[in-house]
N, C-alpha and C. Protein backbone atom coordinates (compact mmCIF):
# COMPACT_ATOMS: atom_id res chain seq x y z
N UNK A 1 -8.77 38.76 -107.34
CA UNK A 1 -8.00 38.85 -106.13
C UNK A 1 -6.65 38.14 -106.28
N UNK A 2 -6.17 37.09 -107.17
CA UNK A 2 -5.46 36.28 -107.25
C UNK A 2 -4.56 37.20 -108.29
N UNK A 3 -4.73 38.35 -108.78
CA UNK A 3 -4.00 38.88 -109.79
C UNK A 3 -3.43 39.94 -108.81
N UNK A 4 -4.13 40.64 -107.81
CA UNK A 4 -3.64 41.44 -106.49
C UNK A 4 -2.65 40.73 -105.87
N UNK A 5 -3.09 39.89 -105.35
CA UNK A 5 -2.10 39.03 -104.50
C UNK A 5 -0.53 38.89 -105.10
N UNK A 6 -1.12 38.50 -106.59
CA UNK A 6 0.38 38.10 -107.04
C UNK A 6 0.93 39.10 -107.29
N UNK A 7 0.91 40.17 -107.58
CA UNK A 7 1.52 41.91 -107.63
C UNK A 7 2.38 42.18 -106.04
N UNK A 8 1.78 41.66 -105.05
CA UNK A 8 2.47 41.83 -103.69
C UNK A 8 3.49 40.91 -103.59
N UNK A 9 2.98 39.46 -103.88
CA UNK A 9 4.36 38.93 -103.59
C UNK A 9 5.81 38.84 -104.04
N UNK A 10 5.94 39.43 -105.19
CA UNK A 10 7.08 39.49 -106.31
C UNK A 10 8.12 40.31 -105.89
N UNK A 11 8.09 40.90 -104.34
CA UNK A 11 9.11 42.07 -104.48
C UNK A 11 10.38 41.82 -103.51
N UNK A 12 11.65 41.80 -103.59
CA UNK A 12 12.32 41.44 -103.12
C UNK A 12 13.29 42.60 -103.11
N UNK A 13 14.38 42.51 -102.44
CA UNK A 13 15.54 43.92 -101.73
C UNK A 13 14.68 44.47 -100.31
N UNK A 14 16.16 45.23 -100.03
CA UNK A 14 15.84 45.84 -98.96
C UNK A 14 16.25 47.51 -99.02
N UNK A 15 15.59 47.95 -98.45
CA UNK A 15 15.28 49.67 -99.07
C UNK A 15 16.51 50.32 -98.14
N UNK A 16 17.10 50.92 -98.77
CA UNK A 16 18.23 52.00 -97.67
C UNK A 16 17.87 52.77 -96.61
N UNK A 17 16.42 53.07 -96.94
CA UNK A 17 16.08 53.65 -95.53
C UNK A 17 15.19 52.65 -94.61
N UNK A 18 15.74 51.77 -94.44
CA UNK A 18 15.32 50.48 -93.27
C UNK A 18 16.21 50.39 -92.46
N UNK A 19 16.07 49.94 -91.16
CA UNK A 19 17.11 49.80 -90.10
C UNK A 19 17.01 48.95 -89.61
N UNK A 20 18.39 48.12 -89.91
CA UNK A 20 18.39 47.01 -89.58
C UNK A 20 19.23 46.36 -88.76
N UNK A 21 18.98 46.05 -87.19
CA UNK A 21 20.03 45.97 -86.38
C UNK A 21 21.34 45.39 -86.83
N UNK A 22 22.92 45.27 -86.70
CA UNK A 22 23.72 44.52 -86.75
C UNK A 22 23.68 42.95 -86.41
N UNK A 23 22.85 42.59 -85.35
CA UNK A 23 23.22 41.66 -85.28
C UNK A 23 21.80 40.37 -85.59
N UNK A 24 20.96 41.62 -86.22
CA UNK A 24 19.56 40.55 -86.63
C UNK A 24 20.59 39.53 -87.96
N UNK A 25 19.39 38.40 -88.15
CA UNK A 25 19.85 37.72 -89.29
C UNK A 25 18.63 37.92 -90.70
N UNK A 26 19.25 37.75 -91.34
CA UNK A 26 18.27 37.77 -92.87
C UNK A 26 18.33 37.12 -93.49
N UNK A 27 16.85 36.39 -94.15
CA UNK A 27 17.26 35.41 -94.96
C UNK A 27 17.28 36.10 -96.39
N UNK A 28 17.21 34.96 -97.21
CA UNK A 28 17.64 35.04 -98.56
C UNK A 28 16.07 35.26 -99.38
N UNK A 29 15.99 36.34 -100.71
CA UNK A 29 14.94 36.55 -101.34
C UNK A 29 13.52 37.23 -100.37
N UNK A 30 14.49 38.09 -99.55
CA UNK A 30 13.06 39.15 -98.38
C UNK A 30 12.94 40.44 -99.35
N UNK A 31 12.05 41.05 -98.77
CA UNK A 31 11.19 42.32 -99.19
C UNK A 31 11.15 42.88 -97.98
N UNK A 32 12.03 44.38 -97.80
CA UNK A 32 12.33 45.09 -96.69
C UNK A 32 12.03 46.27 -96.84
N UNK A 33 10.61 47.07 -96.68
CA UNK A 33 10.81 48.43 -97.35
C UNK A 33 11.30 49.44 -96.33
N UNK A 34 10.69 50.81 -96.55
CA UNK A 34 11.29 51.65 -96.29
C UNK A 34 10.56 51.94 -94.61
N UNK A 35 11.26 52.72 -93.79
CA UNK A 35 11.15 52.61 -92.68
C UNK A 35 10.53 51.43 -91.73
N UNK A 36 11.20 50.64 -92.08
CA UNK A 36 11.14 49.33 -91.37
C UNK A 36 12.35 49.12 -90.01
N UNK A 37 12.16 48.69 -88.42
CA UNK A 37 12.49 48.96 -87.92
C UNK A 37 12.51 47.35 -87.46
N UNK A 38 14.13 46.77 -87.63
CA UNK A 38 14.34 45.49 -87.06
C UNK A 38 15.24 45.22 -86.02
N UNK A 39 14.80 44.54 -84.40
CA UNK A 39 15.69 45.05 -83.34
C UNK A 39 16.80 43.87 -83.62
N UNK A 40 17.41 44.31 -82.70
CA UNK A 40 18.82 42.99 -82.31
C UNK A 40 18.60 41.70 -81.94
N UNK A 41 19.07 41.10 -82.93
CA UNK A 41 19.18 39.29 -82.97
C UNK A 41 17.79 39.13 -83.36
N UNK A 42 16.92 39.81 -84.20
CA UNK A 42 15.69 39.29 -84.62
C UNK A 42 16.27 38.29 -86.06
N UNK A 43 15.36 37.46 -85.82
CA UNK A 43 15.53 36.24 -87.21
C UNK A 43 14.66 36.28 -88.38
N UNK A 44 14.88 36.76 -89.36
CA UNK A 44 14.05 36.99 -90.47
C UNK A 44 14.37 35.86 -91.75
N UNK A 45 13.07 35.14 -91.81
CA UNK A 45 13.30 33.61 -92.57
C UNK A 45 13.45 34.23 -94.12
N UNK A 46 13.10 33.34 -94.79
CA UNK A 46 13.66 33.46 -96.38
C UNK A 46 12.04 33.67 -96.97
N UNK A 47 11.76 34.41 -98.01
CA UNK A 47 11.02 35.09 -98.78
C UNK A 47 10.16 35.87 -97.50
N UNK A 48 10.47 36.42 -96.93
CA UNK A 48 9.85 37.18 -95.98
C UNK A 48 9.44 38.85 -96.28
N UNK A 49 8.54 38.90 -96.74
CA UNK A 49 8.12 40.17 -96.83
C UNK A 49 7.61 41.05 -96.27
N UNK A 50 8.13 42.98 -95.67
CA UNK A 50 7.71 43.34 -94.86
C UNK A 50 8.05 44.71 -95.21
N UNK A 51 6.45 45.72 -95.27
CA UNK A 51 6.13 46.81 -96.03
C UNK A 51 5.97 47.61 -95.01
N UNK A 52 6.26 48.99 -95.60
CA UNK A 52 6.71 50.31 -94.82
C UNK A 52 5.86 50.69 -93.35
N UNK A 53 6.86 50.91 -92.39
CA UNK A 53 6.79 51.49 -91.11
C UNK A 53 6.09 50.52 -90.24
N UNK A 54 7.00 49.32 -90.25
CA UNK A 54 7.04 47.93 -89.73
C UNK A 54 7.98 47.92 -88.71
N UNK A 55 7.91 47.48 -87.08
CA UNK A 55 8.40 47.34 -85.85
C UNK A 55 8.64 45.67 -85.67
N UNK A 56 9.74 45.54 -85.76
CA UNK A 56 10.53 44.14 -85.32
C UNK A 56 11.11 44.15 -84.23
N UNK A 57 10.48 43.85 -83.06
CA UNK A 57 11.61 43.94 -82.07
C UNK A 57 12.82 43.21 -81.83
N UNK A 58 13.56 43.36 -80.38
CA UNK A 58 14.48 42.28 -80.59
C UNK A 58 14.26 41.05 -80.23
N UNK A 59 14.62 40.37 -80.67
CA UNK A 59 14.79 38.76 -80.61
C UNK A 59 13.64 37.78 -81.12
N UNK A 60 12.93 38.77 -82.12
CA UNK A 60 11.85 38.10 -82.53
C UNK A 60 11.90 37.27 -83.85
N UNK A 61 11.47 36.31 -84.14
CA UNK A 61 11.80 35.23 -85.50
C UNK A 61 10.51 34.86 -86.07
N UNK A 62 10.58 35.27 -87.20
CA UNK A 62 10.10 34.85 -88.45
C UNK A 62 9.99 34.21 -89.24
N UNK A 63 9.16 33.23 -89.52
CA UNK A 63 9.16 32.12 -90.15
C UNK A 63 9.06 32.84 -91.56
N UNK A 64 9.81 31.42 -92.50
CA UNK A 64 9.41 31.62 -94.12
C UNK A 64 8.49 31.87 -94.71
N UNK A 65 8.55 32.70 -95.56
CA UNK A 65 7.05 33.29 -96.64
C UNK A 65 5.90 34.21 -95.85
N UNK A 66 6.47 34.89 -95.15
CA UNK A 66 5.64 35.55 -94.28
C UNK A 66 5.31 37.06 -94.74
N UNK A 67 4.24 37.16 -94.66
CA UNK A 67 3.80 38.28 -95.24
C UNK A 67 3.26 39.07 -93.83
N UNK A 68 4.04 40.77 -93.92
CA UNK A 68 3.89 41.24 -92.58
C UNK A 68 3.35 43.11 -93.70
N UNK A 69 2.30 43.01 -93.59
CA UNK A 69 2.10 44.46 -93.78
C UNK A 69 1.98 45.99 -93.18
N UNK A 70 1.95 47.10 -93.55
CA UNK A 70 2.53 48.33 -93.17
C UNK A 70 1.94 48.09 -92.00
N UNK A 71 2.96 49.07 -91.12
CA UNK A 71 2.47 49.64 -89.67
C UNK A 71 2.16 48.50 -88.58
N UNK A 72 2.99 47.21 -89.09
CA UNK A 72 2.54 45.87 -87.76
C UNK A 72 3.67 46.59 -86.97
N UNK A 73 3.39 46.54 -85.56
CA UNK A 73 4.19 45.75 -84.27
C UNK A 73 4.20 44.97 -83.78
N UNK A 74 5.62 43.91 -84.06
CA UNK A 74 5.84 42.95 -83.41
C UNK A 74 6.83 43.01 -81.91
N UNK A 75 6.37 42.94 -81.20
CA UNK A 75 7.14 43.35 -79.94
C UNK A 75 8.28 42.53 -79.78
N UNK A 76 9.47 42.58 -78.63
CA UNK A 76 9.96 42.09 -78.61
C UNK A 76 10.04 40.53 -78.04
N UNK A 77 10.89 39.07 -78.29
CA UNK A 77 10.75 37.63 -77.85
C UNK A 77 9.64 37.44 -78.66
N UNK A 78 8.64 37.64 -79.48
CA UNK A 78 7.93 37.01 -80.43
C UNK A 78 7.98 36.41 -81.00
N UNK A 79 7.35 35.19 -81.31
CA UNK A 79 7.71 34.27 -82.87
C UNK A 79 6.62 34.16 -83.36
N UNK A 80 6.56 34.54 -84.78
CA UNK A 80 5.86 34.62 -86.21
C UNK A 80 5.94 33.02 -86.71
N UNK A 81 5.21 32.60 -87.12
CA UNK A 81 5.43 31.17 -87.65
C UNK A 81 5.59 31.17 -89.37
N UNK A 82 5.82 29.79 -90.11
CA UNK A 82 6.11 30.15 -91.60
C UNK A 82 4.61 30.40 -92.11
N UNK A 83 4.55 31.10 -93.43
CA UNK A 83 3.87 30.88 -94.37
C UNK A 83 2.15 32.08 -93.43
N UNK A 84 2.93 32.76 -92.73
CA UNK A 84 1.71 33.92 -92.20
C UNK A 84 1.46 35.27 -93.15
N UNK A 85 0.24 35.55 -92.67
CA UNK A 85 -0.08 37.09 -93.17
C UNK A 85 -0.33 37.65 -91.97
N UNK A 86 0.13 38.88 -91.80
CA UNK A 86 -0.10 39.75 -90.95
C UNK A 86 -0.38 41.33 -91.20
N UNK A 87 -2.28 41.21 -91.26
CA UNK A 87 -2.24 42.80 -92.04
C UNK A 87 -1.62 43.96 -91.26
N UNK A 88 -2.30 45.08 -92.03
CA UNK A 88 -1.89 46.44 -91.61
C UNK A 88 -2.47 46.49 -89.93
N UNK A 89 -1.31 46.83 -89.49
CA UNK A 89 -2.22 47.94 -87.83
C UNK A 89 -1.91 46.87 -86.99
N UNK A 90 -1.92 45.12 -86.92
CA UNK A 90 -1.89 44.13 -85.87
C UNK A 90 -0.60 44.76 -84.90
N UNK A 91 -0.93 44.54 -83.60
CA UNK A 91 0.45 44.43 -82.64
C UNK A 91 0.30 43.32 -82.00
N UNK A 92 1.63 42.46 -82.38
CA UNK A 92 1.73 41.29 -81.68
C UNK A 92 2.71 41.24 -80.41
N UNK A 93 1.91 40.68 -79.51
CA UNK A 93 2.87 40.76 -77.66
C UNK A 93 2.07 41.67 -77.28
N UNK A 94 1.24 42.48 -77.27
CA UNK A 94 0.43 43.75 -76.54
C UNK A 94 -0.46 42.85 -75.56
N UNK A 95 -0.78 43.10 -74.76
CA UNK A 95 -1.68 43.19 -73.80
C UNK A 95 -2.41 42.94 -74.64
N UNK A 96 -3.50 41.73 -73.95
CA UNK A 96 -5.20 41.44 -74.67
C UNK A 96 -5.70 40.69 -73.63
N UNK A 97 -5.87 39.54 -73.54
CA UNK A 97 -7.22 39.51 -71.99
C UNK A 97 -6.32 39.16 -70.97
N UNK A 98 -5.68 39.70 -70.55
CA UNK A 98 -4.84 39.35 -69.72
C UNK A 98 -5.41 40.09 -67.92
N UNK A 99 -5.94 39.74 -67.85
CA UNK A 99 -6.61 40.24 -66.57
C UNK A 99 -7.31 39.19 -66.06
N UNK A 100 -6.86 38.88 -64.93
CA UNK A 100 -7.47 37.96 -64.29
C UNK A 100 -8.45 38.53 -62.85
N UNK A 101 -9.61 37.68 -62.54
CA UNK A 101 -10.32 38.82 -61.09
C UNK A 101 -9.40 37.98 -59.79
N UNK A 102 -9.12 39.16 -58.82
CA UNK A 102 -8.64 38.65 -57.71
C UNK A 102 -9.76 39.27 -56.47
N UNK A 103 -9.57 38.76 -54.91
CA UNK A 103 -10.26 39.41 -54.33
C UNK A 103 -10.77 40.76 -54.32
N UNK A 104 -11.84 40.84 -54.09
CA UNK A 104 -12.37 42.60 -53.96
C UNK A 104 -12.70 42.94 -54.47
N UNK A 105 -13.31 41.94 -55.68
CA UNK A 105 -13.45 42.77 -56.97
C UNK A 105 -12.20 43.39 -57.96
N UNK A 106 -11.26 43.29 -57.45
CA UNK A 106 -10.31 43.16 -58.11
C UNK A 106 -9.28 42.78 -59.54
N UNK A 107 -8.76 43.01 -60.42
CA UNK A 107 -8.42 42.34 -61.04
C UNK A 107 -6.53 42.66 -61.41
N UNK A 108 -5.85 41.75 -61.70
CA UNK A 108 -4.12 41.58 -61.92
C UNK A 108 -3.84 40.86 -63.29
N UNK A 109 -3.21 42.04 -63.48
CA UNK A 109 -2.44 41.89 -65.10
C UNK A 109 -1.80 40.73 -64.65
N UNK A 110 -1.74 39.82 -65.82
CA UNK A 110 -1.29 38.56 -66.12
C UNK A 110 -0.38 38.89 -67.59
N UNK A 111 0.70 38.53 -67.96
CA UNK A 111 1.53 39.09 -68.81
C UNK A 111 2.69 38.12 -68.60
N UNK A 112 3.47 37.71 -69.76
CA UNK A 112 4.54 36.92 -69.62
C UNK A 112 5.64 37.87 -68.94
N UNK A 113 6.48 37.29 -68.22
CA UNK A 113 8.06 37.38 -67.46
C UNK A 113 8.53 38.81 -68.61
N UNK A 114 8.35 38.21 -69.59
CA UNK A 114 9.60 39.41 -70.50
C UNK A 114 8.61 40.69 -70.58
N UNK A 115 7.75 40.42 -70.55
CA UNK A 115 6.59 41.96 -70.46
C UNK A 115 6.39 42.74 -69.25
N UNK A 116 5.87 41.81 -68.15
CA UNK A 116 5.93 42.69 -66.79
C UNK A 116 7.51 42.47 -65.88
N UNK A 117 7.70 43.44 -65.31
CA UNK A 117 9.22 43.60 -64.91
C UNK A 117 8.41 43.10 -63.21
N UNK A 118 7.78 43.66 -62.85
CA UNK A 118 6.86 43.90 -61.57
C UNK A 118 5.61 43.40 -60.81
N UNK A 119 5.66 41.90 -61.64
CA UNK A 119 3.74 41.98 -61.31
C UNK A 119 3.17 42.17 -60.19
């Protein structure tokens, strides 16, 4: 497993077909492949690696040495901390127990400010 591992981490550039907002930042020695989708003013730390048809929203930051594999969504206002893995398929910021019971049997989405416009 340790001979796998080290085959993934070695890869560095960023692929021409990635999109990468103007005004995100990048650090130094990342791995950006191909259809990778990074929003505005997202912060991407140094050896940060992140493999094809990857969702960065905006304003989200990334800690160093972070390993983000195919097909994550990271929504937007997120922060990634250093030295993470994040396999294939995770969406981070989505809805998860966020339901609280109110009268009646009832229950009300609970969701941070930047997620619900309406609660």
């Amino acid at each position: 497993m340790e001979i796998f591992q080290g085959q993934q981490s070695g890869k560095k550039g960023i692929s021409p077909y990635a999109f990468i907002s103007k005004s995100a930042r990048i650090g130094e020695d990342v791995y950006i492949a191909e259809f990778v989708s990074v929003g505005e003013n997202a912060v991407i730390g140094n050896q940060v690696q992140i493999f094809p048809q990857t969702f960065i929203g905006d304003n989200v930051k990334i800690g160093y040495k972070t390993t983000i594999f195919s097909g994550v969504k990271i929504y937007h206002d997120c922060v990634v901390g250093n030295d993470c893995t994040l396999h294939a398929g995770i969406v981070i910021g989505a809805d998860g127990f966020g339901f609280a019971p109110v009268s009646d049997n009832q229950y009300k989405k609970n969701c941070p400010g930047w997620q619900c416009r309406n609660p």
